[in-house]
PDB file of N, CA and C in Angstrom:
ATOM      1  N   UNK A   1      29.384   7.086 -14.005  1.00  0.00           N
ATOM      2  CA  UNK A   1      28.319   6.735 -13.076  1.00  0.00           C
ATOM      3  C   UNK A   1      28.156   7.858 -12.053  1.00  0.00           C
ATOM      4  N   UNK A   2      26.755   8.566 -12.166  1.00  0.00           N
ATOM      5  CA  UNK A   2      26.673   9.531 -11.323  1.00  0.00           C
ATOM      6  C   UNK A   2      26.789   9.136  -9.570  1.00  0.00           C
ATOM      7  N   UNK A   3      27.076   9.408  -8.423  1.00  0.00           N
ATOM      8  CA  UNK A   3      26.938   8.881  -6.886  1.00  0.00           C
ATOM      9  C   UNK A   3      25.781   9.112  -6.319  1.00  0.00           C
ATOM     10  N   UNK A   4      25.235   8.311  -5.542  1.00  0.00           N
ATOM     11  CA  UNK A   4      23.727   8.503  -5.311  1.00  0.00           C
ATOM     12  C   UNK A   4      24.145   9.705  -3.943  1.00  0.00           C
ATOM     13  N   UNK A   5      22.713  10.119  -3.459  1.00  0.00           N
ATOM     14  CA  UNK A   5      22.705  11.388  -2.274  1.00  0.00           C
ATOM     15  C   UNK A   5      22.101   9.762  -0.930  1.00  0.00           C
ATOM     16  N   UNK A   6      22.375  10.382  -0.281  1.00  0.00           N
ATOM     17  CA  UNK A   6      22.012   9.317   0.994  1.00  0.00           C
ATOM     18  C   UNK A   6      20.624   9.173   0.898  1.00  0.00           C
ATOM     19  N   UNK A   7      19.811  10.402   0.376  1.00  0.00           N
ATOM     20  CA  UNK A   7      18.556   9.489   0.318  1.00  0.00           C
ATOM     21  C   UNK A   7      17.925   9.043  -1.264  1.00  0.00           C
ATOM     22  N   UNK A   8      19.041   9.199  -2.070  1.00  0.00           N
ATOM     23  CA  UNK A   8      18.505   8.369  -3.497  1.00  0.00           C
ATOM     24  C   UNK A   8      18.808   6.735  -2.887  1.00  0.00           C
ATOM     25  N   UNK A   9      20.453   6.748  -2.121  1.00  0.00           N
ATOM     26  CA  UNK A   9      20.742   5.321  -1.939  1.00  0.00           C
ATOM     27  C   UNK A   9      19.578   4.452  -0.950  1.00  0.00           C
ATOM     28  N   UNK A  10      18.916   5.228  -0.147  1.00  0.00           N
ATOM     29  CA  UNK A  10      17.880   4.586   0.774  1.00  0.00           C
ATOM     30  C   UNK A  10      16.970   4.385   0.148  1.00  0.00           C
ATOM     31  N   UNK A  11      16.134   5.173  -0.891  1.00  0.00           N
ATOM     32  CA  UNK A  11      15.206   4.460  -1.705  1.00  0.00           C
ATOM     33  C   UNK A  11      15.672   3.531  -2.925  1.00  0.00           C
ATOM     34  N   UNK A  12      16.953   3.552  -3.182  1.00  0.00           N
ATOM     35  CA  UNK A  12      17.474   2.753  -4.065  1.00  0.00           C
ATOM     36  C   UNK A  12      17.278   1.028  -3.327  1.00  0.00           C
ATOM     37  N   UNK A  13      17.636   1.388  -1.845  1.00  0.00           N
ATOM     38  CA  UNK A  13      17.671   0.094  -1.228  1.00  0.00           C
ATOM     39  C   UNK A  13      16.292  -0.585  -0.878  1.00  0.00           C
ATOM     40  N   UNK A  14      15.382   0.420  -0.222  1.00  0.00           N
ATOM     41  CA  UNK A  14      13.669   0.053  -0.504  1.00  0.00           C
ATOM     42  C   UNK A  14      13.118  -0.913  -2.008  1.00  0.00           C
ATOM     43  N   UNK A  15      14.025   0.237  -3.057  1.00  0.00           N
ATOM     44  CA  UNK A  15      13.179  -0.593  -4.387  1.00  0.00           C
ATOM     45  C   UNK A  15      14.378  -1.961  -4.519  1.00  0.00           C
ATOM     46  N   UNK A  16      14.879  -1.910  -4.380  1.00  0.00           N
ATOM     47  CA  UNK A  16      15.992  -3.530  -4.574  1.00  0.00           C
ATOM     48  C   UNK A  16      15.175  -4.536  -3.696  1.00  0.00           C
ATOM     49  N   UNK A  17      14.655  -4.253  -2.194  1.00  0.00           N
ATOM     50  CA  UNK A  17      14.036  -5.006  -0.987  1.00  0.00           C
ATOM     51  C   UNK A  17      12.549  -5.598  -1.520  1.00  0.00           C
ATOM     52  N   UNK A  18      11.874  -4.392  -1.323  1.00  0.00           N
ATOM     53  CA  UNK A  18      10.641  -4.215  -1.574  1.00  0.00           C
ATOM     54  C   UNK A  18       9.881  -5.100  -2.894  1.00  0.00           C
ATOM     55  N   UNK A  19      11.383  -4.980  -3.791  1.00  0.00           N
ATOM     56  CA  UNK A  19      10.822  -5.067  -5.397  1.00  0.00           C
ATOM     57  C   UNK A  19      11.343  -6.944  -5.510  1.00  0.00           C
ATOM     58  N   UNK A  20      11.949  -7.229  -4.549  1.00  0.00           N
ATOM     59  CA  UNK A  20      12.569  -8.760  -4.937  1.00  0.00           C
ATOM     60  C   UNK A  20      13.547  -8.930  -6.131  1.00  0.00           C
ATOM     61  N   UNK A  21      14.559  -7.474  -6.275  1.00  0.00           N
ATOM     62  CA  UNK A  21      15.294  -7.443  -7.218  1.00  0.00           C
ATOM     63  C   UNK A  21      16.937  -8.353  -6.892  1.00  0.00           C
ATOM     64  N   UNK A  22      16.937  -9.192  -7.471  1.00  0.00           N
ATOM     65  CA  UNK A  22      17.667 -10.560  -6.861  1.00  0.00           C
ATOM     66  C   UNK A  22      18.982 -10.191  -7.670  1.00  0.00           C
ATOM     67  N   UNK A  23      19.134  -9.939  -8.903  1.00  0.00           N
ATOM     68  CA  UNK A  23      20.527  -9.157  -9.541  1.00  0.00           C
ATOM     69  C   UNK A  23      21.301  -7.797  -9.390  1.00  0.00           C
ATOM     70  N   UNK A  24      20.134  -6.996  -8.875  1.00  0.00           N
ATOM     71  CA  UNK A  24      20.527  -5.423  -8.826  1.00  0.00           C
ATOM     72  C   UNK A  24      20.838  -5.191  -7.458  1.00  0.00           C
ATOM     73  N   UNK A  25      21.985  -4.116  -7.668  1.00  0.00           N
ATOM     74  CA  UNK A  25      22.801  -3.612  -5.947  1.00  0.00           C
ATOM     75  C   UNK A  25      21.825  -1.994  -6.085  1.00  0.00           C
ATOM     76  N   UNK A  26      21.561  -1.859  -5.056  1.00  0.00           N
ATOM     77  CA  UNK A  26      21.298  -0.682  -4.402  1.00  0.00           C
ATOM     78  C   UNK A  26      21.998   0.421  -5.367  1.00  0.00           C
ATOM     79  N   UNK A  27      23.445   0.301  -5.119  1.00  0.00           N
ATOM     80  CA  UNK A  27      24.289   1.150  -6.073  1.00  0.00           C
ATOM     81  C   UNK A  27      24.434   1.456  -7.232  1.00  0.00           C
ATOM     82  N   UNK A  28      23.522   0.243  -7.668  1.00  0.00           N
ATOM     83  CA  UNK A  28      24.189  -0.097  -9.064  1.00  0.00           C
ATOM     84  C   UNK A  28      23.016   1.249  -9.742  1.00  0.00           C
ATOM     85  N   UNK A  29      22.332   1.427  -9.158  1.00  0.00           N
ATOM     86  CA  UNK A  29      21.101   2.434  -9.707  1.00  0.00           C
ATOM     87  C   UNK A  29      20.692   3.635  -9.760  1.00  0.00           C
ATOM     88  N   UNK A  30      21.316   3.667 -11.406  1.00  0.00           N
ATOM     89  CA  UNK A  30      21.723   5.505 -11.544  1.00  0.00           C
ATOM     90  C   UNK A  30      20.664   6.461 -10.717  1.00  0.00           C
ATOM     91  N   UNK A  31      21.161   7.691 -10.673  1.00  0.00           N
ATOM     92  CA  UNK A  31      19.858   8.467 -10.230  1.00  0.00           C
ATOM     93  C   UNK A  31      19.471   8.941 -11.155  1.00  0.00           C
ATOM     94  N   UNK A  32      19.601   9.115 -12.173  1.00  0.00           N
ATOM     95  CA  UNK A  32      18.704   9.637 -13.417  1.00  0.00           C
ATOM     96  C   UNK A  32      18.551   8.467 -14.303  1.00  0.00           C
ATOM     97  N   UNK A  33      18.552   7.641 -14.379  1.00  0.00           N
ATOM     98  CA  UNK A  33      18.215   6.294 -15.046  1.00  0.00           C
ATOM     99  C   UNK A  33      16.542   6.204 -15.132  1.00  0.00           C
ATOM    100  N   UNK A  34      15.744   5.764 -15.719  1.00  0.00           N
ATOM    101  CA  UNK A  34      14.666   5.479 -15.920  1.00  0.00           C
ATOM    102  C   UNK A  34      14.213   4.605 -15.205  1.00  0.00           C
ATOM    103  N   UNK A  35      13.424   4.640 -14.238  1.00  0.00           N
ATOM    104  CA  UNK A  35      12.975   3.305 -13.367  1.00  0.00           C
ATOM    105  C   UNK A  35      12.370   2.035 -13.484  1.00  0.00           C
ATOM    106  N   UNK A  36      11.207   3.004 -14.792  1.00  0.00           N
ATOM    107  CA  UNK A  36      10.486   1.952 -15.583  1.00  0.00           C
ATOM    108  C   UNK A  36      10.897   2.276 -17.341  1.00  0.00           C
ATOM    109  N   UNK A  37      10.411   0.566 -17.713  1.00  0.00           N
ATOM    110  CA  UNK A  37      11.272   0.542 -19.086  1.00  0.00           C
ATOM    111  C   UNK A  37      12.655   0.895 -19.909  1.00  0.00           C
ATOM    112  N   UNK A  38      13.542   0.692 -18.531  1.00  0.00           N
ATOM    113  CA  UNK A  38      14.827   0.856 -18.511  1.00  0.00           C
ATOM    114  C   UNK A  38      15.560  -0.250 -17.953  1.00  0.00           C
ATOM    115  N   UNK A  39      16.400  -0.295 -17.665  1.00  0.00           N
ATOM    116  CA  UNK A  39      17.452  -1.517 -17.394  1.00  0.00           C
ATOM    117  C   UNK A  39      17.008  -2.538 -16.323  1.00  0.00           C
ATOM    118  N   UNK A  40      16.004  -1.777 -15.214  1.00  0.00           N
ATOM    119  CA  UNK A  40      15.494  -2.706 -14.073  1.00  0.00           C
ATOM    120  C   UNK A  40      14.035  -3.156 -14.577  1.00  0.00           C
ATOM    121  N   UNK A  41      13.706  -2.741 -15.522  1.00  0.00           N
ATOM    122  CA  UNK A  41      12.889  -3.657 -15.721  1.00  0.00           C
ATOM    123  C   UNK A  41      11.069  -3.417 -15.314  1.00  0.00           C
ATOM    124  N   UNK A  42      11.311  -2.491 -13.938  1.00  0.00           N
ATOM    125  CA  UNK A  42       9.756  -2.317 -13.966  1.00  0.00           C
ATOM    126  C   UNK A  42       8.835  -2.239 -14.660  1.00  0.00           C
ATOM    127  N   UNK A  43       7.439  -2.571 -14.011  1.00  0.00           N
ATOM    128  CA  UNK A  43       6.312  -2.664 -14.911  1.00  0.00           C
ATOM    129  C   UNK A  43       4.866  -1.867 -13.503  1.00  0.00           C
ATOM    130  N   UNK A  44       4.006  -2.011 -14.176  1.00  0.00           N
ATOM    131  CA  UNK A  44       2.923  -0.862 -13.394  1.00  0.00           C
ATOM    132  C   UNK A  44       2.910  -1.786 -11.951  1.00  0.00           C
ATOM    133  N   UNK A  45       2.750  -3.567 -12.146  1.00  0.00           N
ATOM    134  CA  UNK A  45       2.179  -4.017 -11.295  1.00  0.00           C
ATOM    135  C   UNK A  45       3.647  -3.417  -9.721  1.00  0.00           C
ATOM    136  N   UNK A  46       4.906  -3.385  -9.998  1.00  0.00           N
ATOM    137  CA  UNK A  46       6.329  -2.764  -9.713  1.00  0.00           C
ATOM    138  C   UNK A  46       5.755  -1.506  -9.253  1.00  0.00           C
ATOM    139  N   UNK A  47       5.398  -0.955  -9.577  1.00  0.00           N
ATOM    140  CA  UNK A  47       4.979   0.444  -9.558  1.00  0.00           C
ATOM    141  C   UNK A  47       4.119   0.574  -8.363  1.00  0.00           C
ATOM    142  N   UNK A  48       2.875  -0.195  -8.136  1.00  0.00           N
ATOM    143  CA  UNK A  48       2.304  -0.551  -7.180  1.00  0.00           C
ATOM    144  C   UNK A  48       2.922  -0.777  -5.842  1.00  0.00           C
ATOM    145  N   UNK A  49       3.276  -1.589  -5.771  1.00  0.00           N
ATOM    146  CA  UNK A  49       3.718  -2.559  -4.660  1.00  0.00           C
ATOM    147  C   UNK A  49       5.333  -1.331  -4.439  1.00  0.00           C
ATOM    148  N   UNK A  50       6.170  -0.722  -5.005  1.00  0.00           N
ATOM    149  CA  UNK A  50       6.948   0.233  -4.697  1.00  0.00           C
ATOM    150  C   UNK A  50       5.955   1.429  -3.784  1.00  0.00           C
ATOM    151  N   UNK A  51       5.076   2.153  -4.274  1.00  0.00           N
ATOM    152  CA  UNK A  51       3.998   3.098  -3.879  1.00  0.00           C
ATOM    153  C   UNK A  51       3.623   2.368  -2.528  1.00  0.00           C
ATOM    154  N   UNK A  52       2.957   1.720  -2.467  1.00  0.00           N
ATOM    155  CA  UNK A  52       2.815   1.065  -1.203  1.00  0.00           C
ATOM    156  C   UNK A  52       3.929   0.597   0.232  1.00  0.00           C
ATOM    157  N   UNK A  53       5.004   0.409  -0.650  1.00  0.00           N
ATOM    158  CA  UNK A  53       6.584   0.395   0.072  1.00  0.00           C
ATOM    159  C   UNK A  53       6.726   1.870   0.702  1.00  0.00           C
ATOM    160  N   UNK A  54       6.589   2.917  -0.114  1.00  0.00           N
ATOM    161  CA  UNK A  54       6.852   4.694   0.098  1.00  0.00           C
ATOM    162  C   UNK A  54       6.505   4.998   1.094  1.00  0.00           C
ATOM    163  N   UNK A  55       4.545   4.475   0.963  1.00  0.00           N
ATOM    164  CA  UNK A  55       3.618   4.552   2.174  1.00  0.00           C
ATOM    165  C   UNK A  55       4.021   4.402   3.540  1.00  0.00           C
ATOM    166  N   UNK A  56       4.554   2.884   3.495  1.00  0.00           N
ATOM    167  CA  UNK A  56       4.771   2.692   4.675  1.00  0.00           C
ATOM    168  C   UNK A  56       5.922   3.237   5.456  1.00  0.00           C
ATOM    169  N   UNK A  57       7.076   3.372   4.279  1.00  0.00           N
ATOM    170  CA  UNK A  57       8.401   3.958   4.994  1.00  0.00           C
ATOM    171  C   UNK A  57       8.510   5.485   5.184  1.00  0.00           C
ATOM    172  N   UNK A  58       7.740   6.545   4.465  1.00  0.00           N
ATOM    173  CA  UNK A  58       7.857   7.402   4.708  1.00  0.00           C
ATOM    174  C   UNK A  58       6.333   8.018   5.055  1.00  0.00           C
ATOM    175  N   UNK A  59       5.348   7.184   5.319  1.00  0.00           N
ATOM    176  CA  UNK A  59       4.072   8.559   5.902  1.00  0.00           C
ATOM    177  C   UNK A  59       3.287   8.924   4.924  1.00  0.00           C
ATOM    178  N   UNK A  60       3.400   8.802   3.804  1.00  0.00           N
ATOM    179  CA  UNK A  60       2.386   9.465   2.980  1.00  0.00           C
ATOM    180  C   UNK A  60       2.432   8.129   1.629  1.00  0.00           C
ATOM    181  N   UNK A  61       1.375   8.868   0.881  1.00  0.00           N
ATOM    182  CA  UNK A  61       0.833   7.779  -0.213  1.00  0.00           C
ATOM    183  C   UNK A  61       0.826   8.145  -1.732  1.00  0.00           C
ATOM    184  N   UNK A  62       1.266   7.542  -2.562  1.00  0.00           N
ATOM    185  CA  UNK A  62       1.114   7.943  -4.090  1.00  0.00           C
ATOM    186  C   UNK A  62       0.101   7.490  -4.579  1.00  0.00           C
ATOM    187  N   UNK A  63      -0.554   8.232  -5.325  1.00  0.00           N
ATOM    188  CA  UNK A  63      -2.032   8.314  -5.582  1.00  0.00           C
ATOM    189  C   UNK A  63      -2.111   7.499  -7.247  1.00  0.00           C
ATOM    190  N   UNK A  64      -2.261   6.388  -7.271  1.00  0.00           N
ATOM    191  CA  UNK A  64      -2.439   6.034  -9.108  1.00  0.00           C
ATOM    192  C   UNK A  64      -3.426   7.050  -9.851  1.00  0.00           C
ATOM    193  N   UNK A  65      -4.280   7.770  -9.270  1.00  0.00           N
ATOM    194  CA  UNK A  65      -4.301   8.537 -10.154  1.00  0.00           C
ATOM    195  C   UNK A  65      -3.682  10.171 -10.710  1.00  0.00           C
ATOM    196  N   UNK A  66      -2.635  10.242  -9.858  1.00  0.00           N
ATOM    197  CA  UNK A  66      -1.906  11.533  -9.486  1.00  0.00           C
ATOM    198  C   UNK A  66      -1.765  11.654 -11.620  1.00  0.00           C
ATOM    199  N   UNK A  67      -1.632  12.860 -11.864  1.00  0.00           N
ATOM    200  CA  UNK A  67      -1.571  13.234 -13.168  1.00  0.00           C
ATOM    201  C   UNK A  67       0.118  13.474 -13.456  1.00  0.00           C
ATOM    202  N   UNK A  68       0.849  13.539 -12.231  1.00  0.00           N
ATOM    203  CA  UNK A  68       2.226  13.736 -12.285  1.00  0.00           C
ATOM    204  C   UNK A  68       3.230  12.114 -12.332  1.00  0.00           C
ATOM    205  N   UNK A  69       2.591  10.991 -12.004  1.00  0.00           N
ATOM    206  CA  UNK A  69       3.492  10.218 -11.891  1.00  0.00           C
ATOM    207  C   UNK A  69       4.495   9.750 -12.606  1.00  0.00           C
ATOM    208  N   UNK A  70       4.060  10.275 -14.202  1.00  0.00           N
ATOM    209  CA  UNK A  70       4.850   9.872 -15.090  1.00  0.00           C
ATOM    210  C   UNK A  70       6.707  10.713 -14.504  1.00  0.00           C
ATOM    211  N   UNK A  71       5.923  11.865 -14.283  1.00  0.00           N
ATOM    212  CA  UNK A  71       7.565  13.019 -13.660  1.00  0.00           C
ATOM    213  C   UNK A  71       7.942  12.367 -12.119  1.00  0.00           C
ATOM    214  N   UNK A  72       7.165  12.120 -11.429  1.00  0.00           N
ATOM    215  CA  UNK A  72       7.906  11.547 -10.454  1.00  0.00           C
ATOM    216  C   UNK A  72       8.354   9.929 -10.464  1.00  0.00           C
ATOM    217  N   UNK A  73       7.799   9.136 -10.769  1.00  0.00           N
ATOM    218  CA  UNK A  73       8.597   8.097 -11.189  1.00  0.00           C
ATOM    219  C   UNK A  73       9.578   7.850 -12.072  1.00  0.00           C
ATOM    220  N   UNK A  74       9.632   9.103 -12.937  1.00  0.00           N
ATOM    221  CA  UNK A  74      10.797   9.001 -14.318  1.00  0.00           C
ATOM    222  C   UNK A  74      12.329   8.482 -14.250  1.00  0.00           C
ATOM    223  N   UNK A  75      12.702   8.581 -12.378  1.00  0.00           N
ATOM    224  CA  UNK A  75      13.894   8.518 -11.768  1.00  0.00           C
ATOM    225  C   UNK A  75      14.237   8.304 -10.784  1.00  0.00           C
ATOM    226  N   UNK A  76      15.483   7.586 -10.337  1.00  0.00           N
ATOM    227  CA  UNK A  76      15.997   7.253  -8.653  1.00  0.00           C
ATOM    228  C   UNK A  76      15.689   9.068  -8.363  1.00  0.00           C
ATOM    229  N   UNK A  77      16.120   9.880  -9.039  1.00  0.00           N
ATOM    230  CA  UNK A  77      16.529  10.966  -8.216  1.00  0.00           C
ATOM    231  C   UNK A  77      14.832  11.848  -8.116  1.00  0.00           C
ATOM    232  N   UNK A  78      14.682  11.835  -9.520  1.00  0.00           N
ATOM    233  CA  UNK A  78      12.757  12.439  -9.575  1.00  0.00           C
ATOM    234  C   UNK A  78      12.021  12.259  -8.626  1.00  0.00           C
ATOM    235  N   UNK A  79      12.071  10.630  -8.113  1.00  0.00           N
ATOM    236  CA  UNK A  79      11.065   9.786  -7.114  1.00  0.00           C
ATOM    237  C   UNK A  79      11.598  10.363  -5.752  1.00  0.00           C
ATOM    238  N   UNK A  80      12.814  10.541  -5.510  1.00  0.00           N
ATOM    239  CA  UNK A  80      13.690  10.897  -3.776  1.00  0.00           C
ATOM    240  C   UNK A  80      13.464  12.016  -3.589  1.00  0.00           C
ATOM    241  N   UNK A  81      13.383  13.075  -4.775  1.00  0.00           N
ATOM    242  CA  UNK A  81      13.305  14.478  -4.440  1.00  0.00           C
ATOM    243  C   UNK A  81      11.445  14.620  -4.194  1.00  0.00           C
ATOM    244  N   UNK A  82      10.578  13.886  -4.755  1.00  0.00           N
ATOM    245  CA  UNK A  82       9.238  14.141  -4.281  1.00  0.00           C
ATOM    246  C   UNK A  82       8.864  13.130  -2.849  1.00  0.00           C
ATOM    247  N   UNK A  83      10.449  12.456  -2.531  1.00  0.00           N
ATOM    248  CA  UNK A  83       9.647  11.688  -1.095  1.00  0.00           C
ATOM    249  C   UNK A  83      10.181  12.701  -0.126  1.00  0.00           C
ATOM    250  N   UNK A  84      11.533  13.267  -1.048  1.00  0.00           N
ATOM    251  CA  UNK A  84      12.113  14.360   0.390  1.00  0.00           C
ATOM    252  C   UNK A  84      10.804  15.510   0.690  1.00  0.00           C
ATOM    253  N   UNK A  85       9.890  16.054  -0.132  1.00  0.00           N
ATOM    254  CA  UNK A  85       9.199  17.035  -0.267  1.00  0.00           C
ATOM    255  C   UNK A  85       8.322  16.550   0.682  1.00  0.00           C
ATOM    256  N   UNK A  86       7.570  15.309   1.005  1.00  0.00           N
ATOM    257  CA  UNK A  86       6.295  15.286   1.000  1.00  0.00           C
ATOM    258  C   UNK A  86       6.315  14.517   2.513  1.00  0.00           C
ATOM    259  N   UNK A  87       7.544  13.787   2.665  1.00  0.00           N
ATOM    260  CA  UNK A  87       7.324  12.456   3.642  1.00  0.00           C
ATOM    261  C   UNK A  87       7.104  12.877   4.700  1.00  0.00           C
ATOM    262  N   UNK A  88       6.848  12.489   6.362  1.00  0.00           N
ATOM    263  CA  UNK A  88       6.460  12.781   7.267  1.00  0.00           C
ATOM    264  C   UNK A  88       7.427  12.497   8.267  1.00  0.00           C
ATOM    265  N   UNK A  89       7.924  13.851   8.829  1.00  0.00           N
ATOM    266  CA  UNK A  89       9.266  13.974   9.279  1.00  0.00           C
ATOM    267  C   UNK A  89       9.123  13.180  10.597  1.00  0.00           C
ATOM    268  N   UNK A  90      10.081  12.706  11.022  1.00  0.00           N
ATOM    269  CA  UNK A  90       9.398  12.165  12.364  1.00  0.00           C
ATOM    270  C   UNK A  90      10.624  12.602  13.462  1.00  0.00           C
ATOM    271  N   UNK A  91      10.225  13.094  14.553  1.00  0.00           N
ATOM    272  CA  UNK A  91      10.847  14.163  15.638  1.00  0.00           C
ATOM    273  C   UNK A  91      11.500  13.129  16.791  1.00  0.00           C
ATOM    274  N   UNK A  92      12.500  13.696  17.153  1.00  0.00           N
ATOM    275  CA  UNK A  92      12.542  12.949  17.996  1.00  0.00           C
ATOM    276  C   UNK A  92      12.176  13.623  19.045  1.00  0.00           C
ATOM    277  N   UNK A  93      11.876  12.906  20.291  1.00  0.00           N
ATOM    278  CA  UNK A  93      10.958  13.672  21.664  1.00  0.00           C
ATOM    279  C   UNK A  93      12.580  13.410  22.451  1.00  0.00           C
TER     280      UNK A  93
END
Protein backbone atom coordinates (compact mmCIF):
# COMPACT_ATOMS: atom_id res chain seq x y z
CA UNK A 1 0.00 0.00 0.00
CA UNK A 2 1.51 3.10 -1.30
CA UNK A 3 1.23 6.33 1.81
CA UNK A 4 -0.78 9.13 0.78
CA UNK A 5 1.19 12.96 0.62
CA UNK A 6 -0.84 15.31 3.03
CA UNK A 7 -2.58 16.60 0.25
CA UNK A 8 -3.65 13.23 -1.56
CA UNK A 9 -4.97 12.40 2.22
CA UNK A 10 -7.06 15.83 2.25
CA UNK A 11 -8.67 15.18 -0.95
CA UNK A 12 -8.95 11.60 -0.09
CA UNK A 13 -11.01 12.97 2.92
CA UNK A 14 -13.18 15.59 0.70
CA UNK A 15 -14.09 12.53 -1.65
CA UNK A 16 -15.05 10.05 1.42
CA UNK A 17 -17.25 13.48 2.92
CA UNK A 18 -18.43 15.00 -0.05
CA UNK A 19 -19.16 11.58 -1.83
CA UNK A 20 -21.31 9.93 1.26
CA UNK A 21 -18.80 7.10 1.13
CA UNK A 22 -20.13 5.22 4.31
CA UNK A 23 -17.48 2.02 4.00
CA UNK A 24 -14.32 3.73 2.76
CA UNK A 25 -11.49 5.42 5.18
CA UNK A 26 -9.79 8.32 3.80
CA UNK A 27 -6.68 6.00 3.98
CA UNK A 28 -7.87 3.27 2.68
CA UNK A 29 -7.42 5.11 -0.89
CA UNK A 30 -4.55 4.25 -2.94
CA UNK A 31 -3.02 7.16 -4.72
CA UNK A 32 -2.75 5.55 -7.91
CA UNK A 33 -5.87 3.48 -7.72
CA UNK A 34 -8.49 4.36 -10.25
CA UNK A 35 -11.16 6.62 -8.88
CA UNK A 36 -13.70 5.71 -11.26
CA UNK A 37 -14.56 2.07 -12.20
CA UNK A 38 -12.37 0.80 -9.62
CA UNK A 39 -12.92 -0.38 -6.15
CA UNK A 40 -14.89 2.93 -4.94
CA UNK A 41 -17.13 2.66 -7.24
CA UNK A 42 -17.65 6.09 -8.88
CA UNK A 43 -19.82 7.00 -11.59
CA UNK A 44 -20.09 10.50 -13.75
CA UNK A 45 -23.09 11.61 -11.59
CA UNK A 46 -19.75 11.13 -8.43
CA UNK A 47 -17.78 12.92 -10.67
CA UNK A 48 -19.99 15.90 -10.59
CA UNK A 49 -20.85 16.59 -7.25
CA UNK A 50 -16.76 15.74 -6.36
CA UNK A 51 -15.92 18.78 -9.12
CA UNK A 52 -18.19 20.92 -7.41
CA UNK A 53 -16.69 19.80 -3.83
CA UNK A 54 -12.93 20.99 -5.56
CA UNK A 55 -14.73 24.28 -6.41
CA UNK A 56 -15.61 25.12 -3.32
CA UNK A 57 -12.58 23.90 -1.28
CA UNK A 58 -9.98 24.99 -3.34
CA UNK A 59 -11.01 28.25 -5.67
CA UNK A 60 -11.24 27.05 -8.95
CA UNK A 61 -13.58 24.77 -11.13
CA UNK A 62 -13.39 21.57 -13.33
CA UNK A 63 -14.82 22.10 -16.49
CA UNK A 64 -17.05 18.79 -17.85
CA UNK A 65 -15.97 19.67 -20.83
CA UNK A 66 -12.14 19.88 -20.17
CA UNK A 67 -10.63 17.27 -22.90
CA UNK A 68 -8.14 16.18 -20.06
CA UNK A 69 -10.41 14.78 -17.41
CA UNK A 70 -10.05 11.41 -18.26
CA UNK A 71 -5.90 12.11 -17.00
CA UNK A 72 -6.87 14.06 -14.20
CA UNK A 73 -9.43 12.07 -12.64
CA UNK A 74 -7.56 8.70 -13.44
CA UNK A 75 -6.23 9.01 -9.64
CA UNK A 76 -6.08 10.04 -5.82
CA UNK A 77 -2.66 11.25 -6.86
CA UNK A 78 -3.49 12.54 -10.84
CA UNK A 79 -6.56 14.58 -9.32
CA UNK A 80 -4.12 16.25 -6.07
CA UNK A 81 -1.33 17.00 -8.32
CA UNK A 82 -3.80 19.11 -10.79
CA UNK A 83 -5.56 20.72 -7.52
CA UNK A 84 -1.94 21.45 -6.18
CA UNK A 85 -1.28 23.23 -9.71
CA UNK A 86 -4.28 25.21 -10.12
CA UNK A 87 -6.04 25.94 -6.59
CA UNK A 88 -6.13 29.39 -5.15
CA UNK A 89 -3.56 29.93 -2.61
CA UNK A 90 -4.93 31.79 0.13
CA UNK A 91 -2.38 34.27 2.15
CA UNK A 92 -2.43 34.92 5.23
CA UNK A 93 -2.57 38.90 6.04
Amino acid sequence: MTMQSLAEHELAELIVTSLNLENIKAEDIEPEAALFGGELGLDSIDALELALAISKRYGFQLRSDNTDNQRIFASLHALSAHIELHRVQQHCV
